[in-house]
N, C-alpha and C. Protein backbone atom coordinates (compact mmCIF):
# COMPACT_ATOMS: atom_id res chain seq x y z
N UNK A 1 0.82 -1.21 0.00
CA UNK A 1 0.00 0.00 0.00
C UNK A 1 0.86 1.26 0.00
N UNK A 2 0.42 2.54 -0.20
CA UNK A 2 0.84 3.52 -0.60
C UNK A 2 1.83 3.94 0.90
N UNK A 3 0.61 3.67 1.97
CA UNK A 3 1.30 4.29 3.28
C UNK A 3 2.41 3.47 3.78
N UNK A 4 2.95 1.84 2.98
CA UNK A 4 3.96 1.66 3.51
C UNK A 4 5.38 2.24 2.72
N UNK A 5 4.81 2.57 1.28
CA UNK A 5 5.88 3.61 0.85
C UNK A 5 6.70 4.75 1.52
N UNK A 6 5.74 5.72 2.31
CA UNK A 6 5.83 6.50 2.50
C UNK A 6 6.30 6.29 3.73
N UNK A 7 5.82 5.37 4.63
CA UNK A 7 7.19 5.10 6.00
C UNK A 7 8.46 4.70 5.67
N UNK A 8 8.66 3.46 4.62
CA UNK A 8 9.73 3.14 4.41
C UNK A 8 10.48 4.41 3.91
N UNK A 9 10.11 5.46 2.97
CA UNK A 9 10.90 6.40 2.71
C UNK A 9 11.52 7.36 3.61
N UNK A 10 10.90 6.95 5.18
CA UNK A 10 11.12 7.57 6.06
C UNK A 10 12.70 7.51 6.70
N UNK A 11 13.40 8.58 6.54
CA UNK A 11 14.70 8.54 7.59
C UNK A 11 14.84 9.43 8.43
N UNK A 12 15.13 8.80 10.08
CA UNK A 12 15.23 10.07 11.06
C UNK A 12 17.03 10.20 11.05
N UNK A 13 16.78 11.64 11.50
CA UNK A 13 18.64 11.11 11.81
C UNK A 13 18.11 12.90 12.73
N UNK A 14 19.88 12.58 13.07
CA UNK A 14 19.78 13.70 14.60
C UNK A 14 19.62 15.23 13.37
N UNK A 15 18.77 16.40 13.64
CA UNK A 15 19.31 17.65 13.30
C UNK A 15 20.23 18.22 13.81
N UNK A 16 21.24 18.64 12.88
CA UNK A 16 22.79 19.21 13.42
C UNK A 16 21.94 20.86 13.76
N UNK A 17 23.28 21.35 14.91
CA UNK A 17 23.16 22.73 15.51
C UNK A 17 23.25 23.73 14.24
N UNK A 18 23.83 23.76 13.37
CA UNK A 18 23.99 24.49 12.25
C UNK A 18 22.70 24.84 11.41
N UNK A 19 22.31 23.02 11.27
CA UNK A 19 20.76 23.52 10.46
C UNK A 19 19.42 24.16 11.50
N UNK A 20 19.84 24.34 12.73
CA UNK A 20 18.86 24.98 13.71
C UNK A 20 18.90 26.12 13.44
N UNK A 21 20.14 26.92 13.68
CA UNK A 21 20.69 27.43 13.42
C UNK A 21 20.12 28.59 12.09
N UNK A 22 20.33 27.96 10.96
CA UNK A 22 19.70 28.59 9.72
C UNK A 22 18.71 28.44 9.64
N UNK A 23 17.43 27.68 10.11
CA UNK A 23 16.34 27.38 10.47
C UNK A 23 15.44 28.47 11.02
N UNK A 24 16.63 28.99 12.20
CA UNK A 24 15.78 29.90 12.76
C UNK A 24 16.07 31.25 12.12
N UNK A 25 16.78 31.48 10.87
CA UNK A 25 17.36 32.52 10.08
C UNK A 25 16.50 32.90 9.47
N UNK A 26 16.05 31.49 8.60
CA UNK A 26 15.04 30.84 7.44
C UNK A 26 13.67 31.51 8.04
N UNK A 27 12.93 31.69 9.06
CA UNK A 27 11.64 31.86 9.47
C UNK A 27 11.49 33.41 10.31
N UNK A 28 12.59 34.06 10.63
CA UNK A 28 12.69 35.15 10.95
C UNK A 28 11.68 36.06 10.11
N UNK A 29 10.83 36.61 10.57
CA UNK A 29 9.81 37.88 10.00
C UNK A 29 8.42 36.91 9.27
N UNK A 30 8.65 35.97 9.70
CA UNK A 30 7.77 34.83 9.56
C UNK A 30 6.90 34.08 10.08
N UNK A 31 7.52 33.75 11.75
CA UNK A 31 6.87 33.18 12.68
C UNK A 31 7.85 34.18 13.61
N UNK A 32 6.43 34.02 14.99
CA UNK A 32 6.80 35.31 15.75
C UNK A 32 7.54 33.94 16.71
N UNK A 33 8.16 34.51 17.79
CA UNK A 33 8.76 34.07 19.26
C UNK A 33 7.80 33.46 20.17
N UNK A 34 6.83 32.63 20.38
CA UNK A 34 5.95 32.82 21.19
C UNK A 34 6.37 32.15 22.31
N UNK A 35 5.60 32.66 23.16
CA UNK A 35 5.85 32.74 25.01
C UNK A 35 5.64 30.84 25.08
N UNK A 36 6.33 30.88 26.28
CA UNK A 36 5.84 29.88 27.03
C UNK A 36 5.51 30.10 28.34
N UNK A 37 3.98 29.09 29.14
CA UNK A 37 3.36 29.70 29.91
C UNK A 37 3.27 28.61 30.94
N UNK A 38 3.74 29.03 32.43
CA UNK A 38 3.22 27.42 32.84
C UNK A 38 1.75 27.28 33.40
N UNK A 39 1.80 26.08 32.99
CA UNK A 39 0.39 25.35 33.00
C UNK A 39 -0.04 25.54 35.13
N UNK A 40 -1.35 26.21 35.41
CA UNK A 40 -1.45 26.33 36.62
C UNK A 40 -2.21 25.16 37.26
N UNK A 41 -1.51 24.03 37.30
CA UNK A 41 -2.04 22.76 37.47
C UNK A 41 -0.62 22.14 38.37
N UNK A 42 -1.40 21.21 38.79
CA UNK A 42 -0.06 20.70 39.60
C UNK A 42 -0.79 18.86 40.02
N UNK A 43 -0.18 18.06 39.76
CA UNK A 43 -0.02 16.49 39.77
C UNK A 43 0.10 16.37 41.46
N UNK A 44 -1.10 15.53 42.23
CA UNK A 44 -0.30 15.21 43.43
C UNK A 44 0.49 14.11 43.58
N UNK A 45 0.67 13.20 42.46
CA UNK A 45 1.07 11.97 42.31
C UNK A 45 2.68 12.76 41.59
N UNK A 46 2.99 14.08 41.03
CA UNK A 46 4.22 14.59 41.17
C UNK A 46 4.00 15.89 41.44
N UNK A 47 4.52 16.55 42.60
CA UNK A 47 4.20 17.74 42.74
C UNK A 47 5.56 18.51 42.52
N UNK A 48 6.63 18.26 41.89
CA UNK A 48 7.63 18.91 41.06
C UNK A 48 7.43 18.74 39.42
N UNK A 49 6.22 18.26 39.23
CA UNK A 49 6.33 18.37 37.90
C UNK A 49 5.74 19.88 37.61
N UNK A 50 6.57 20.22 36.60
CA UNK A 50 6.08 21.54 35.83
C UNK A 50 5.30 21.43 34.42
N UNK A 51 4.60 21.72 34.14
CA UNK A 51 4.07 21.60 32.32
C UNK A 51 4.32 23.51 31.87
N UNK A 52 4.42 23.51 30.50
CA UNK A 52 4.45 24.77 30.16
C UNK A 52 3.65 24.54 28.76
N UNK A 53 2.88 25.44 28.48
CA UNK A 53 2.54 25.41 26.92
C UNK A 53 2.90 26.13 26.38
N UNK A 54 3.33 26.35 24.90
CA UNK A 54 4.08 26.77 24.08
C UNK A 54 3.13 27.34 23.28
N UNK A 55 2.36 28.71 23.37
CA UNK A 55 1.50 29.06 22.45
C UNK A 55 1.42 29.59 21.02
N UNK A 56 1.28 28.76 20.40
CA UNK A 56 1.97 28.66 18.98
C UNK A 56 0.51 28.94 18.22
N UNK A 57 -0.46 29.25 19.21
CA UNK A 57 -1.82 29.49 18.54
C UNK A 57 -1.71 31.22 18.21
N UNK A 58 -0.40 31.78 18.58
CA UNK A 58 -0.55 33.00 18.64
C UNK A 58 0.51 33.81 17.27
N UNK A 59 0.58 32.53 16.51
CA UNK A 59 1.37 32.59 15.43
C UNK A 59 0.09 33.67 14.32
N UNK A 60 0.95 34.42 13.47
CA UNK A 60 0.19 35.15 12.60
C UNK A 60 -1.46 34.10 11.77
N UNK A 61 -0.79 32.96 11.47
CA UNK A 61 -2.15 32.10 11.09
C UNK A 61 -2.29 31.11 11.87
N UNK A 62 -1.93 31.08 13.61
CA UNK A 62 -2.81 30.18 14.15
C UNK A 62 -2.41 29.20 14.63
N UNK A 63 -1.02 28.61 13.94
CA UNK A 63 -0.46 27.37 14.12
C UNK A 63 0.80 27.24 14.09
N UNK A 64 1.51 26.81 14.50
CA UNK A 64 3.28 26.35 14.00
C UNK A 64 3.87 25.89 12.82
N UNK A 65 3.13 25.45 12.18
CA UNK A 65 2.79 25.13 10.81
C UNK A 65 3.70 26.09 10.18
N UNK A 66 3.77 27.28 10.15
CA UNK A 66 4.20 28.41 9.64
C UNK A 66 5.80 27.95 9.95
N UNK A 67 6.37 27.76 11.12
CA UNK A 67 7.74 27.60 11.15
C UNK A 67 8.15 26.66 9.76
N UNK A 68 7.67 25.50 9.74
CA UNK A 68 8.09 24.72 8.52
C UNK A 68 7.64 25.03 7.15
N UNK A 69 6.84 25.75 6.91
CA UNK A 69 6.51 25.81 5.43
C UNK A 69 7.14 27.10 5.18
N UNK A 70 7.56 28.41 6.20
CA UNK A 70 8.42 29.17 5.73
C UNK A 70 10.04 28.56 5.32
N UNK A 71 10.45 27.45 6.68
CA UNK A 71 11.81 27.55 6.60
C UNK A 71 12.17 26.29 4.97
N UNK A 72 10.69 25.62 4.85
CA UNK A 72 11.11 24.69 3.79
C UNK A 72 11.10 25.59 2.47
N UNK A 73 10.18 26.82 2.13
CA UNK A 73 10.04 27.60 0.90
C UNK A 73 11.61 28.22 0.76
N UNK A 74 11.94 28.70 2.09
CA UNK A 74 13.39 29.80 2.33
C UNK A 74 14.26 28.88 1.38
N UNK A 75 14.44 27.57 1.46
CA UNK A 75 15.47 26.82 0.86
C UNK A 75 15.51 27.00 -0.55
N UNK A 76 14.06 27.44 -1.27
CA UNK A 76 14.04 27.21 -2.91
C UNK A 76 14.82 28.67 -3.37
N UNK A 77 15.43 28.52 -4.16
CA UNK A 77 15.99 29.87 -4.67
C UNK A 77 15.19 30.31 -5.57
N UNK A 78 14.93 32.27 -6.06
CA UNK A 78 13.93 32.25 -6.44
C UNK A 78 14.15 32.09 -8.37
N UNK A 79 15.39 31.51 -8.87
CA UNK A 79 15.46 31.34 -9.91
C UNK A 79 14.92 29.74 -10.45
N UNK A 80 15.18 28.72 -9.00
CA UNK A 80 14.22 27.52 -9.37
C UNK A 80 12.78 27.58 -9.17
N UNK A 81 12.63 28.44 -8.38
CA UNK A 81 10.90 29.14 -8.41
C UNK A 81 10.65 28.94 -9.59
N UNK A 82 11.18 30.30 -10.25
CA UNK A 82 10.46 30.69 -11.28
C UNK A 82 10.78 29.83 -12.56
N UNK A 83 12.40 29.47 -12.95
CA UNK A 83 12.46 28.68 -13.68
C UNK A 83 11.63 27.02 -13.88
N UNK A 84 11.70 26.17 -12.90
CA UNK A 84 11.56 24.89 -12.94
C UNK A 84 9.81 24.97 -11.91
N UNK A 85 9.61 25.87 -11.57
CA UNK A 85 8.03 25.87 -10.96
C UNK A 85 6.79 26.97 -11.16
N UNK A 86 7.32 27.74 -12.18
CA UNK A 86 6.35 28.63 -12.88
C UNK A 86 5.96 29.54 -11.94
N UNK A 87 6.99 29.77 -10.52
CA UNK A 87 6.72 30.99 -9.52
C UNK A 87 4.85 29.82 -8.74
N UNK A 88 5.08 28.84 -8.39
CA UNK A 88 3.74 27.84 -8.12
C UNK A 88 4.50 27.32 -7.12
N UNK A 89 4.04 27.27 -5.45
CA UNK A 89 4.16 26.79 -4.92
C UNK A 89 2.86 25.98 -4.32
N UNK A 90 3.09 24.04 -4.41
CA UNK A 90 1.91 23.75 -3.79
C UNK A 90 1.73 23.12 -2.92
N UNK A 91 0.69 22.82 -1.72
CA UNK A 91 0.57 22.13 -1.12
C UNK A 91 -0.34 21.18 -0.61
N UNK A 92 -0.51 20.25 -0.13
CA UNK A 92 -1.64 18.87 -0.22
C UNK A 92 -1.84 19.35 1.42
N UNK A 93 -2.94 19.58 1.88
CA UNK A 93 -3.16 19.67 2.96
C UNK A 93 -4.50 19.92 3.31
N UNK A 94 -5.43 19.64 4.49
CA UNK A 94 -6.71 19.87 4.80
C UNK A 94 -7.25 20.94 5.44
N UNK A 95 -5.68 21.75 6.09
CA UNK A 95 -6.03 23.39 6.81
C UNK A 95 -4.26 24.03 7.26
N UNK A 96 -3.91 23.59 8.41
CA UNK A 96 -3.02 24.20 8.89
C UNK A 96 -1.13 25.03 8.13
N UNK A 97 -1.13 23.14 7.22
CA UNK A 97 0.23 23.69 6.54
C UNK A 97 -0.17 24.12 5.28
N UNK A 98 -1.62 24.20 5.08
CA UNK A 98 -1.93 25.03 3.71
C UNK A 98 -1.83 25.79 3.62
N UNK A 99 -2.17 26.84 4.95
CA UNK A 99 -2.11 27.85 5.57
C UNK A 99 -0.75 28.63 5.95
N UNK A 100 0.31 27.51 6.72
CA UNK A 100 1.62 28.13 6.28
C UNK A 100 2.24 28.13 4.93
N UNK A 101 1.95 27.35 3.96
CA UNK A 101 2.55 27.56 2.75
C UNK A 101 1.96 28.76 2.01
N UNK A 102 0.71 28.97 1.90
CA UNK A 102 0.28 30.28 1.54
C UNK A 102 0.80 31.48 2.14
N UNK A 103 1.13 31.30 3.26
CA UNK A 103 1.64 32.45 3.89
C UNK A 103 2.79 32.54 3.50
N UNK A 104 3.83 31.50 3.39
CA UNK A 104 4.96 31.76 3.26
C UNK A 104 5.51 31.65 1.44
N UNK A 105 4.63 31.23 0.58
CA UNK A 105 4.45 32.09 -0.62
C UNK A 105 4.02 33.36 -0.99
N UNK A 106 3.15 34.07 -0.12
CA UNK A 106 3.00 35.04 -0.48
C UNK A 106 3.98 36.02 -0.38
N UNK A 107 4.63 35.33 0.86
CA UNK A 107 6.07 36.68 1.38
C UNK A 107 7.08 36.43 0.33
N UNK A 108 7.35 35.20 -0.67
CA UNK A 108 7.54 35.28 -1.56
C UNK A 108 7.22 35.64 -3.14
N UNK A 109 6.27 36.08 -3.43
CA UNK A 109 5.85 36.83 -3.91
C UNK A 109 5.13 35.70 -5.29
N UNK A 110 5.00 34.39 -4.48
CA UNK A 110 4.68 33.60 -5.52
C UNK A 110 3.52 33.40 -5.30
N UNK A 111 2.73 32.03 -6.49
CA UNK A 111 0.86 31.64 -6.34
C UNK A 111 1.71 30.50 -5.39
N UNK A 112 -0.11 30.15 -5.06
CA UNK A 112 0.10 29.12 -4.12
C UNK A 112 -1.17 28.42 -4.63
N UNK A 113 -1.40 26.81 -4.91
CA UNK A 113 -2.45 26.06 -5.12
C UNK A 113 -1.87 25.05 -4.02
N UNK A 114 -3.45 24.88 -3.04
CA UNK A 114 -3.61 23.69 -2.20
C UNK A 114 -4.55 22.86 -2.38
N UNK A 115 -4.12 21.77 -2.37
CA UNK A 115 -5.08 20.21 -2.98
C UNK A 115 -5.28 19.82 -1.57
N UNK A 116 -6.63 19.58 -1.11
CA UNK A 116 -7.43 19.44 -0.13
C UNK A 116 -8.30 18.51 -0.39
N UNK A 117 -8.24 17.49 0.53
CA UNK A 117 -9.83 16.74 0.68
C UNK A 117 -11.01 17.26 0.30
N UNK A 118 -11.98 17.16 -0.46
CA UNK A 118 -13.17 17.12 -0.44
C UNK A 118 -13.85 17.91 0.42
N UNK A 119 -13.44 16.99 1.58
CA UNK A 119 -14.02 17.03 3.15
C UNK A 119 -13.59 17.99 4.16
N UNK A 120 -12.71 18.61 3.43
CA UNK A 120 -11.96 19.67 4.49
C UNK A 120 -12.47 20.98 4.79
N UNK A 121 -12.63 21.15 5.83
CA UNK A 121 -13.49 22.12 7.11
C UNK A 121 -13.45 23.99 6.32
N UNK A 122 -14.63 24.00 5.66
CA UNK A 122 -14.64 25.52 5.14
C UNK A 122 -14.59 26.33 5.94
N UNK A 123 -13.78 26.40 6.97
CA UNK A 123 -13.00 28.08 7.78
C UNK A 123 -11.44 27.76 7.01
N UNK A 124 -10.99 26.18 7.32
CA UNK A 124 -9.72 26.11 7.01
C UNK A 124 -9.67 26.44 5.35
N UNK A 125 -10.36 26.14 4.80
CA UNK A 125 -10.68 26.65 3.05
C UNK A 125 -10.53 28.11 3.09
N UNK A 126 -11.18 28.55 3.71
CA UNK A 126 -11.56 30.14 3.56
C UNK A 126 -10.19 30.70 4.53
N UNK A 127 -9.33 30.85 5.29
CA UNK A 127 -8.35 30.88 6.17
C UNK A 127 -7.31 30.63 4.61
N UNK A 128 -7.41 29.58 4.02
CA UNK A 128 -6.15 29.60 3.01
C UNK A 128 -6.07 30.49 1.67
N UNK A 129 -7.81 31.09 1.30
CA UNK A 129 -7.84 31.65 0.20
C UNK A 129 -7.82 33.03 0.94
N UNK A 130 -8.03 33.24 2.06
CA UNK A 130 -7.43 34.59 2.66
C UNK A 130 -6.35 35.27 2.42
N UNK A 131 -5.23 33.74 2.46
CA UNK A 131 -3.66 34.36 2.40
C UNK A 131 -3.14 34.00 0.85
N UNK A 132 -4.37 33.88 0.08
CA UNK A 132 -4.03 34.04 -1.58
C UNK A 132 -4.26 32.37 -2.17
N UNK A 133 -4.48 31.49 -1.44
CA UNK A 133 -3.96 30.28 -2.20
C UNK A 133 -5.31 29.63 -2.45
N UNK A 134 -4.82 29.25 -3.55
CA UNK A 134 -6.17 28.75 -4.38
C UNK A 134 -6.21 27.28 -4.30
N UNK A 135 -8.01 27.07 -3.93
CA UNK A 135 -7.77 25.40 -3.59
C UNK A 135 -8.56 24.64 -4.36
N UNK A 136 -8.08 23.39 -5.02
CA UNK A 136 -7.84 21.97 -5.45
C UNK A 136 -8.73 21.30 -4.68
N UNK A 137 -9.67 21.25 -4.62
CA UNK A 137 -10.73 19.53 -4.10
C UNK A 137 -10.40 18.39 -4.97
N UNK A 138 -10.19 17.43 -4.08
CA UNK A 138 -10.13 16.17 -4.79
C UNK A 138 -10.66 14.98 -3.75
N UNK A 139 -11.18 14.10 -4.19
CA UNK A 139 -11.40 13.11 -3.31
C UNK A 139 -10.49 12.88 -2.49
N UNK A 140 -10.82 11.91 -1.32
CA UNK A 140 -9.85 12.02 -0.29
C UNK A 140 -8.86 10.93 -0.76
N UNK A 141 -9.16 9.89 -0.74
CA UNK A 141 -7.96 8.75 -1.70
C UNK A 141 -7.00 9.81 -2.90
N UNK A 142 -7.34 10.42 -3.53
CA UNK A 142 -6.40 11.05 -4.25
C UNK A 142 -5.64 11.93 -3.53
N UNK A 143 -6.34 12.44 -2.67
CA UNK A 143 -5.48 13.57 -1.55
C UNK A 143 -4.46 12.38 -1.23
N UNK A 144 -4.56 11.22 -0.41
CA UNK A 144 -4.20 10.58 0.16
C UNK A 144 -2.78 10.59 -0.74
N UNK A 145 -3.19 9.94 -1.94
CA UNK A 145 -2.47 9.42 -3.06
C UNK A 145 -0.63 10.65 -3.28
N UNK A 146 -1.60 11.92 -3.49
CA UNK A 146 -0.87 12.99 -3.59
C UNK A 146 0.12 13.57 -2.57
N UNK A 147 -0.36 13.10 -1.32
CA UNK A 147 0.93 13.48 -0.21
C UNK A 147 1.76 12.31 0.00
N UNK A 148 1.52 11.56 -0.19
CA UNK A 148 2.39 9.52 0.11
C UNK A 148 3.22 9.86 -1.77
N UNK A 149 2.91 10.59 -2.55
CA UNK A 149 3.49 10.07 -3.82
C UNK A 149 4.38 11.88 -4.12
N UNK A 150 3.79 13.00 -3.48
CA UNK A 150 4.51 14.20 -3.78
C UNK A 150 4.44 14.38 -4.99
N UNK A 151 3.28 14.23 -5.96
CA UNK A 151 2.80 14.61 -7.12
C UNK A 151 1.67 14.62 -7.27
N UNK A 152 1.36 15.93 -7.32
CA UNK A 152 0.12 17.01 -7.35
C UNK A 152 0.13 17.58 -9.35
N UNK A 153 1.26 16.99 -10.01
CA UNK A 153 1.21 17.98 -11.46
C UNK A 153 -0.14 17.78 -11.99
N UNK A 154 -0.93 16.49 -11.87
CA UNK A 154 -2.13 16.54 -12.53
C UNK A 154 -3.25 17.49 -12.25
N UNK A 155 -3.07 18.59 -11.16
CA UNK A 155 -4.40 19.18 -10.39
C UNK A 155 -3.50 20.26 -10.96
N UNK A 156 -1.96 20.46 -11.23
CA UNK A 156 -1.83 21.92 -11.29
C UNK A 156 -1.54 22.46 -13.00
N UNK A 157 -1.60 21.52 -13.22
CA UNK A 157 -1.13 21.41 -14.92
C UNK A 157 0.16 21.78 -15.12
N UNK A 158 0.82 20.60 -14.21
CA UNK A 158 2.72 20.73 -14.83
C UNK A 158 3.29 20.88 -13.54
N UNK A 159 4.44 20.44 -13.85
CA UNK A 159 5.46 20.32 -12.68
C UNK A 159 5.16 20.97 -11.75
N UNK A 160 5.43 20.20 -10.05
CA UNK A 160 4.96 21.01 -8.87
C UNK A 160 5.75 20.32 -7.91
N UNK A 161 6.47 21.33 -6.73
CA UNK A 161 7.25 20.55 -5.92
C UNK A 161 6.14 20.98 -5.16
N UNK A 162 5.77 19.42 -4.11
CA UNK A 162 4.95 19.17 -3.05
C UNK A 162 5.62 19.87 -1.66
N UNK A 163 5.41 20.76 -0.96
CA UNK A 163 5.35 21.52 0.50
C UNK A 163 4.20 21.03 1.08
């Protein structure tokens, strides 16, 4: 099946300090700093435990999402943009990283088409054509199909690197 493709293609390995590093270079004016808050709860079964939440809901669109789809766009230079992707950045998603890739195409000054389920929740639809990006319904098996395979060219008419 498709989804054991897509694990087997899977490799973890440690992130080096360097690519943190440019990472956090990569997303600068992009995603804000957000606070961390501790949680006013306390375990009597540990009463040195601390929790903190990391409010990442307070990101310009909502989610953290934005850290990765800026710092993965930052990597394209804008001559393979435009040369080898027609200035088209796209992404397969049902709300959140549709949402950072639109965002973080627009600061690039490129389109953005997102291929979405069918089924996917019209705020998150309307939230992505907010920040410019135009969306792709497709059944959900083809959605499926399109993020496990990273080829979307048939919905966009021609070459498309998957974000």
């Amino acid at each position: 099946p498709a989804t054991a493709s897509l694990l087997d293609s899977l490799k973890l390995r440690r992130v080096l300090p360097a690519e943190t590093l440019a990472a956090a270079s990569n997303i600068r004016g992009s995603a804000l700093r957000t606070p961390l808050v501790l949680l006013n709860h306390r375990r009597p079964d540990r009463p040195d435990l601390e929790i903190y939440l990391k409010l990442e809901n307070l990101q310009p669109i909502g989610s953290f999402k934005v850290r990765g789809a800026a710092n993965a766009i930052a990597g394209v230079s804008a001559a393979d943009l435009s040369e080898n992707y027609g200035n088209l950045i796209v992404s397969a998603s049902a709300g959140n990283m549709g949402q950072g890739v639109a965002s973080a195409a627009a600061s690039r000054g490129a389109r953005c088409a997102v291929v979405v389920p069918a089924s996917a929740p019209a705020n998150k639809l309307a939230a992505m054509e907010r920040l410019g990006a135009e969306i792709i319904k497709v059944p959900y098996a083809r959605w499926w199909e399109i993020i496990t395979s990273g080829d979307a060219s048939a919905e966009v008419g021609g070459r498309a690197h998957l974000f």
